[in-house]
Structure formats: C-alpha cells, structure tokens
C-alpha atoms as a PDB file:
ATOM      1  CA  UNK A   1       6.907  68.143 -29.562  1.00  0.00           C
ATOM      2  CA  UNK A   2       4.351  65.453 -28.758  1.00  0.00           C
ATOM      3  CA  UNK A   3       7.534  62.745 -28.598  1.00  0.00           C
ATOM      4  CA  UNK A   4       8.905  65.707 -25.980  1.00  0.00           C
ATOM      5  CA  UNK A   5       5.853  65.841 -23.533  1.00  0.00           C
ATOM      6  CA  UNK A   6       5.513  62.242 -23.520  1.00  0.00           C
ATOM      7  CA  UNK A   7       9.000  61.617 -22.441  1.00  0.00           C
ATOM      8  CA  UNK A   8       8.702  64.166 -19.616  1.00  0.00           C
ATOM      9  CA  UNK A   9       5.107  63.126 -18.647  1.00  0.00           C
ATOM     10  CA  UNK A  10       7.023  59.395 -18.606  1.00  0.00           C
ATOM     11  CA  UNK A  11      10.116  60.757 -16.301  1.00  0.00           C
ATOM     12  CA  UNK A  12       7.296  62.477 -14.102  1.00  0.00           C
ATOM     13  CA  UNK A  13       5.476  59.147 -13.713  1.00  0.00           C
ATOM     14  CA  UNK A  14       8.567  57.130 -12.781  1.00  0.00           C
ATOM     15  CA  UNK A  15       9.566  59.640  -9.881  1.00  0.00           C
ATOM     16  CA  UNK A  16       5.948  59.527  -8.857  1.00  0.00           C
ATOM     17  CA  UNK A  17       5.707  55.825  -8.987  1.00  0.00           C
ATOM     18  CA  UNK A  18       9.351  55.403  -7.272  1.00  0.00           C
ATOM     19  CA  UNK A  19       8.169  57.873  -4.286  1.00  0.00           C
ATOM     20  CA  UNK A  20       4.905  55.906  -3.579  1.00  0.00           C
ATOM     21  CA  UNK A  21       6.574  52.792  -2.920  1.00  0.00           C
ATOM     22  CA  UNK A  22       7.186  52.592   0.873  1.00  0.00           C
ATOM     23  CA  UNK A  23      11.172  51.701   1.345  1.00  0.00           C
ATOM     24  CA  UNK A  24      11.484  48.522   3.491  1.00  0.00           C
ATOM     25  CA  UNK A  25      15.024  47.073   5.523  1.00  0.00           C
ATOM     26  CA  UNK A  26      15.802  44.435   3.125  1.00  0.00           C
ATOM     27  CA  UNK A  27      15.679  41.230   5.433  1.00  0.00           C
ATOM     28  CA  UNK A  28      17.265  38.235   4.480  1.00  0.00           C
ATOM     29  CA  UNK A  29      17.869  34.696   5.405  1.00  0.00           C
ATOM     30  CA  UNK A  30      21.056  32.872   6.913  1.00  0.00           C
ATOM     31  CA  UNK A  31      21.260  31.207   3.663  1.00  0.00           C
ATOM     32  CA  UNK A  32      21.498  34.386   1.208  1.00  0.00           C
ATOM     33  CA  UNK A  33      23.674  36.100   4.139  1.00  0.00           C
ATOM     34  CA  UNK A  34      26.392  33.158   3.628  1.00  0.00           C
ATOM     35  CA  UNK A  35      26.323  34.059   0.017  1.00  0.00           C
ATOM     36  CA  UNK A  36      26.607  37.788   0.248  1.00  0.00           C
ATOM     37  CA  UNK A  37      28.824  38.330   2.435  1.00  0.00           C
ATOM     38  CA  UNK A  38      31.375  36.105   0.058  1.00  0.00           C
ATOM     39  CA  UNK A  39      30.333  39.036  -2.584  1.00  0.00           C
ATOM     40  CA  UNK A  40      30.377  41.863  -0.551  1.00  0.00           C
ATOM     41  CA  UNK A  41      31.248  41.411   3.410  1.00  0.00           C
ATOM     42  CA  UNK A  42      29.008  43.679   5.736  1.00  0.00           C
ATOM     43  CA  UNK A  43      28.321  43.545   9.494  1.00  0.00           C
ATOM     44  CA  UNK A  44      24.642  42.216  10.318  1.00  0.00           C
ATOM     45  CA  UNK A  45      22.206  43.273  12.892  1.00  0.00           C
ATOM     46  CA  UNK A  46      19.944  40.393  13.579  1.00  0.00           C
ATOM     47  CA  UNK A  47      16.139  40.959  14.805  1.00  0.00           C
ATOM     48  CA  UNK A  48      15.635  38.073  17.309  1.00  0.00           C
ATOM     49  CA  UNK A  49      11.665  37.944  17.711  1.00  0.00           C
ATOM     50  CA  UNK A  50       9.009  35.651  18.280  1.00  0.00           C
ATOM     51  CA  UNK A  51       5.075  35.745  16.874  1.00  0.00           C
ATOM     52  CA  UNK A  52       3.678  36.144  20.185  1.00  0.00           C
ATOM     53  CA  UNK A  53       5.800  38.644  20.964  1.00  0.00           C
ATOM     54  CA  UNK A  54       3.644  42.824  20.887  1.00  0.00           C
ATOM     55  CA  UNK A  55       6.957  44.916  21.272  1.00  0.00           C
ATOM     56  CA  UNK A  56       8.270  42.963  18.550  1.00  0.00           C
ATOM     57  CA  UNK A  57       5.779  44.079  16.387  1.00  0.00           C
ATOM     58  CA  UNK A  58       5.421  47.388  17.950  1.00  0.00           C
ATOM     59  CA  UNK A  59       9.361  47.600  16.997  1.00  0.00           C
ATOM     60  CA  UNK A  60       8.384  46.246  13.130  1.00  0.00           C
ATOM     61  CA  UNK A  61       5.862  48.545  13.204  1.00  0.00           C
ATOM     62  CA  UNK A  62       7.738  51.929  14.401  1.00  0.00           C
ATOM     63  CA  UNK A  63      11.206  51.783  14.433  1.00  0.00           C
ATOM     64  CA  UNK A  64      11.963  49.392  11.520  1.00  0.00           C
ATOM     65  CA  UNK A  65       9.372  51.493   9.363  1.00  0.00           C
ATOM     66  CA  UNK A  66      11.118  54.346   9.612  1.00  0.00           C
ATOM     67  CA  UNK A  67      13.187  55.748   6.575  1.00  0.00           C
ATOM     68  CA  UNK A  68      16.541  57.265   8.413  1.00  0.00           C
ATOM     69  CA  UNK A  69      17.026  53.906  10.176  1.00  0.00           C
ATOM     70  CA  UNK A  70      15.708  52.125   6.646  1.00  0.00           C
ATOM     71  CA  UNK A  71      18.506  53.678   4.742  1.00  0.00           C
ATOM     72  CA  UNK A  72      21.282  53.298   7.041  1.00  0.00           C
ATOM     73  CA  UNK A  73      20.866  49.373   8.157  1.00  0.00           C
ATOM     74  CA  UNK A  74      20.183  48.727   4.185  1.00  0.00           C
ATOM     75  CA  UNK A  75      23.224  50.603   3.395  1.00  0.00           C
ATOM     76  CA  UNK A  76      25.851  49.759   6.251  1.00  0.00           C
ATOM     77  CA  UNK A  77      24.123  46.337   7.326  1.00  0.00           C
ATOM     78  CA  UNK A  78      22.459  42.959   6.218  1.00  0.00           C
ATOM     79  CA  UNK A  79      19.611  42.058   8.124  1.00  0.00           C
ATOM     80  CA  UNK A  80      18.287  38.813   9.179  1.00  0.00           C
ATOM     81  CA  UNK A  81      15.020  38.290  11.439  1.00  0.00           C
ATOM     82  CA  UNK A  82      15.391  35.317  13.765  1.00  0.00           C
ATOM     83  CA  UNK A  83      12.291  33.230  15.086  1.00  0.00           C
ATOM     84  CA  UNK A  84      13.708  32.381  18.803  1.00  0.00           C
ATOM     85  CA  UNK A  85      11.212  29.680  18.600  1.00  0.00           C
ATOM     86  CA  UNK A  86      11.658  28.101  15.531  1.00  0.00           C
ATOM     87  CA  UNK A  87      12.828  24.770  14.486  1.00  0.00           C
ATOM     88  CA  UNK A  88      14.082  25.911  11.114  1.00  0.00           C
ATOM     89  CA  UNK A  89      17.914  24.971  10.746  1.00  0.00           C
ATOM     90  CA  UNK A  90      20.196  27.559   9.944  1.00  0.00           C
ATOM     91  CA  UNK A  91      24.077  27.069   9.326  1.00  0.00           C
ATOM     92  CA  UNK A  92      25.938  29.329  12.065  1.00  0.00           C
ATOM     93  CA  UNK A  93      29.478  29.344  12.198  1.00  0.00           C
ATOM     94  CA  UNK A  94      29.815  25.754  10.683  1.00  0.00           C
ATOM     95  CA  UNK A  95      27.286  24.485  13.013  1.00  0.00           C
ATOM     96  CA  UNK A  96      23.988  23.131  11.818  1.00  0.00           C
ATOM     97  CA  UNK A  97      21.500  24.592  14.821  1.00  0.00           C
ATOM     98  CA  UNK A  98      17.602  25.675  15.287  1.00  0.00           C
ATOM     99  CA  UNK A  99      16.859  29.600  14.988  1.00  0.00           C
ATOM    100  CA  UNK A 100      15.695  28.716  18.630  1.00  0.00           C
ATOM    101  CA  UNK A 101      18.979  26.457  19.397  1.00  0.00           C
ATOM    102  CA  UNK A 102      21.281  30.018  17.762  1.00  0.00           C
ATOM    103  CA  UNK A 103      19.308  32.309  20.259  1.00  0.00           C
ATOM    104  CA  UNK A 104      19.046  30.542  23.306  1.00  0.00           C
ATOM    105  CA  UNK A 105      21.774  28.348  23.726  1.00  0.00           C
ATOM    106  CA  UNK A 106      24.353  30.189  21.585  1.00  0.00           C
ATOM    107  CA  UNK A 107      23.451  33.632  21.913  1.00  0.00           C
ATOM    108  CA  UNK A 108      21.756  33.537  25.669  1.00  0.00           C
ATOM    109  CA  UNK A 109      18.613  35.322  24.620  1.00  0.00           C
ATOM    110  CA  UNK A 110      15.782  35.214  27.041  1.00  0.00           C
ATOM    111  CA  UNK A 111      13.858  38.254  26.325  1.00  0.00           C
ATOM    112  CA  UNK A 112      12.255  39.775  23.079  1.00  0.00           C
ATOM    113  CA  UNK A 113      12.448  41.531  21.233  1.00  0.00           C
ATOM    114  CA  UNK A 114      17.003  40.952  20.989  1.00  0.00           C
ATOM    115  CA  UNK A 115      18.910  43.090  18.751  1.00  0.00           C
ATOM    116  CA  UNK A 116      22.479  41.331  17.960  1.00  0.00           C
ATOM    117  CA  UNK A 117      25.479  42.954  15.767  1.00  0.00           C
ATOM    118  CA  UNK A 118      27.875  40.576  14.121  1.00  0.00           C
ATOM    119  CA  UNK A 119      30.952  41.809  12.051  1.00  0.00           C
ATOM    120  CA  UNK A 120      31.847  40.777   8.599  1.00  0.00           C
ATOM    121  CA  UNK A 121      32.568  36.962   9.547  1.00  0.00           C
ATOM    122  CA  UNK A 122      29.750  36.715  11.681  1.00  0.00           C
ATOM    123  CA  UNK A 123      31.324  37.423  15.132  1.00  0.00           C
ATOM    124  CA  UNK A 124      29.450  39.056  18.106  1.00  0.00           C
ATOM    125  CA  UNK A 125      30.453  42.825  18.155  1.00  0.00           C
ATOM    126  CA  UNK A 126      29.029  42.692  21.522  1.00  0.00           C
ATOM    127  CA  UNK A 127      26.261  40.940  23.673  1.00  0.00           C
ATOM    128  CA  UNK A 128      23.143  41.421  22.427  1.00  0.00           C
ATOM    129  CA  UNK A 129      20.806  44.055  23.301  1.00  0.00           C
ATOM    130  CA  UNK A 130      17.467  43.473  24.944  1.00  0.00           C
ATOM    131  CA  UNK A 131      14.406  45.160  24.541  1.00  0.00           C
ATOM    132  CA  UNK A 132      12.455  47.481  22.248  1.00  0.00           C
ATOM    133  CA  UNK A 133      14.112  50.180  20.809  1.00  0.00           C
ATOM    134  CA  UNK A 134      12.763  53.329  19.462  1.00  0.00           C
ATOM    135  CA  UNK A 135      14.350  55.079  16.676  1.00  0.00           C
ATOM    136  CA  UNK A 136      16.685  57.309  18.158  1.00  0.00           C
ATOM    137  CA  UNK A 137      18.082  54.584  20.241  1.00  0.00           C
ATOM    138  CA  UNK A 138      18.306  51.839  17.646  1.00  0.00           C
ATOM    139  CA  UNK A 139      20.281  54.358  15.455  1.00  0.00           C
ATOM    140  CA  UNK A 140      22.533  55.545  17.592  1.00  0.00           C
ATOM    141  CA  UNK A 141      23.485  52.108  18.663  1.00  0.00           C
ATOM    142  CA  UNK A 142      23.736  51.454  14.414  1.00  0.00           C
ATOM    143  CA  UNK A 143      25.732  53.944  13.927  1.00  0.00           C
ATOM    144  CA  UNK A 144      28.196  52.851  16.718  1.00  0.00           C
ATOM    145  CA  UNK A 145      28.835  49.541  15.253  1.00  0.00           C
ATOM    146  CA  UNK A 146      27.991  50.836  11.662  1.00  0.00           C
ATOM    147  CA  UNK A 147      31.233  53.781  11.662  1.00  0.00           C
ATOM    148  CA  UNK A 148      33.197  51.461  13.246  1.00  0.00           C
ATOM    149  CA  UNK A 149      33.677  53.741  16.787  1.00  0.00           C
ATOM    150  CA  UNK A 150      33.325  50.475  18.660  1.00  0.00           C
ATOM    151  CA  UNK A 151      36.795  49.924  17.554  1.00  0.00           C
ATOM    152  CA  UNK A 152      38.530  52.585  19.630  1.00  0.00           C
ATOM    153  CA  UNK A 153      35.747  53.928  22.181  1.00  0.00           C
ATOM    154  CA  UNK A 154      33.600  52.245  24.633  1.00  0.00           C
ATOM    155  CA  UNK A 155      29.887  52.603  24.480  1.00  0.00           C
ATOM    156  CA  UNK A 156      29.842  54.919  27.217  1.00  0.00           C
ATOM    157  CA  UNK A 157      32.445  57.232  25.494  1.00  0.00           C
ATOM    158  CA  UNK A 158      30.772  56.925  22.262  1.00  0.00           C
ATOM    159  CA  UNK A 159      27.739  58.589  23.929  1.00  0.00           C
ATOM    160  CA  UNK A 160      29.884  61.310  25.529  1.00  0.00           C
ATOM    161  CA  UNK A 161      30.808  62.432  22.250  1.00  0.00           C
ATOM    162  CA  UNK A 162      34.762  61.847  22.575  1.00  0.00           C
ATOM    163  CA  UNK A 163      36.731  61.607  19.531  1.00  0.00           C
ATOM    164  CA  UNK A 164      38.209  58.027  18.185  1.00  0.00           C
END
C-alpha cells in the first residue's frame, strides 16, 4: 500500500512539476539549424530584432510568450532570432555573412521588429514581414506557410477562406 501511494504521490508531482514550467519557442542558432534540418527538414521563421529595439521586446514579451503560437512554431517550425546589428558570422546559403550583412543587404530589412519564413532549404517563402505582430496575426500568417496553403492560394485568398 505504502509502495502504492508513493508511486501516485510521485506521478502527481511530475504532472505538477511539468505544468509549472513555462513552455518557451525553442530558438536556435544558424549553426544547429544547418544540422537539423539534415536530420529532420522544417521551414524556419526567423525573428530579425535588434536590443534597442521596444516592439521587439514587446513582441518577445506577448506574442512569442504565448502557448498556441508556442506549440505550433515549435512543432511546424525552427526558429532562429537574428541581431540586425550584429557582427557575428553566420553561414547563409554557402555564404559566410554578418547577422547584420544577412538582414540588410540580403534580406532588405530596414525596420524591426522583421518576421522572415524560409522553406526546408532555406529559401524565402516570401518577403519578409515588417512590424510587430500580435498573436492572432502572427498565427495566422504561421499557419499559412506552416499547412502549406501558400502553395496553391495567395495571401489574400488564404484570408478569404477559399479552399486549396
């Protein structure tokens, strides 16, 4: 009996201990995305940002924090925060480049915070998108890219509902 109550009072502390952990996007670098994606490919949504930058946070904050969008970029996505002003060197489609080299000259960024999709071989699924995005937003536009609809519809039918 005691054996019992201590393996159930051991399960309940487990679940307890598992539910008080907040869930976090699991961000990664350029260098572990090269690697998985050779295990397992999956598109990537990149958070372009830079230290100075409030809706940035305000974005890390909110939107990121939030378990829906949590689950479904861990699950469909990998996800790689970019410093648009660093002068850490990052390998980018065979090119050896700044973070701030990939988002300005490469990628065109001038605003922040930048969302940017790329498929499984790292290819723009479209330009990226500027400015903060609340949660609704950010998952709709996840879920375009993330069920592939960008495949057969155009954004704007996407948001009209119509059928692939």
């Amino acid at each position: 009996m005691k054996s019992f109550i201590l393996t159930v009072l051991s399960i309940i502390a487990s679940i307890a201990f598992s539910q008080s952990k907040p869930k976090s996007i699991k961000w990664i670098s350029f260098e572990e995305l090269r690697n998985v994606q050779k295990q397992k490919p999956k598109k990537v949504f990149i958070d372009v940002y830079t230290d100075w930058c409030g809706w940035c946070k305000h974005m890390d904050k909110t939107t990121f924090s939030d378990p829906e969008v949590i689950d479904y970029v861990n699950e469909k996505f990998y996800a790689v925060k970019l410093n648009a002003e660093s002068s850490n060197k990052i390998l980018y489609q065979g090119q050896v480049l700044t973070e701030a080299e990939l988002a300005g000259r490469i990628l065109g960024i001038k605003g922040y915070p930048t969302t940017v999709y790329l498929n499984e071989e790292l290819n723009l699924l479209s330009q990226p998108v500027p400015g903060f995005l609340n949660k609704e937003n950010f998952l709709k536009i996840l879920k375009y890219f993330g069920e592939g609809s960008y495949k057969t519809l155009t954004w704007e039918q996407y948001l009209q509902g119509k059928k692939q």
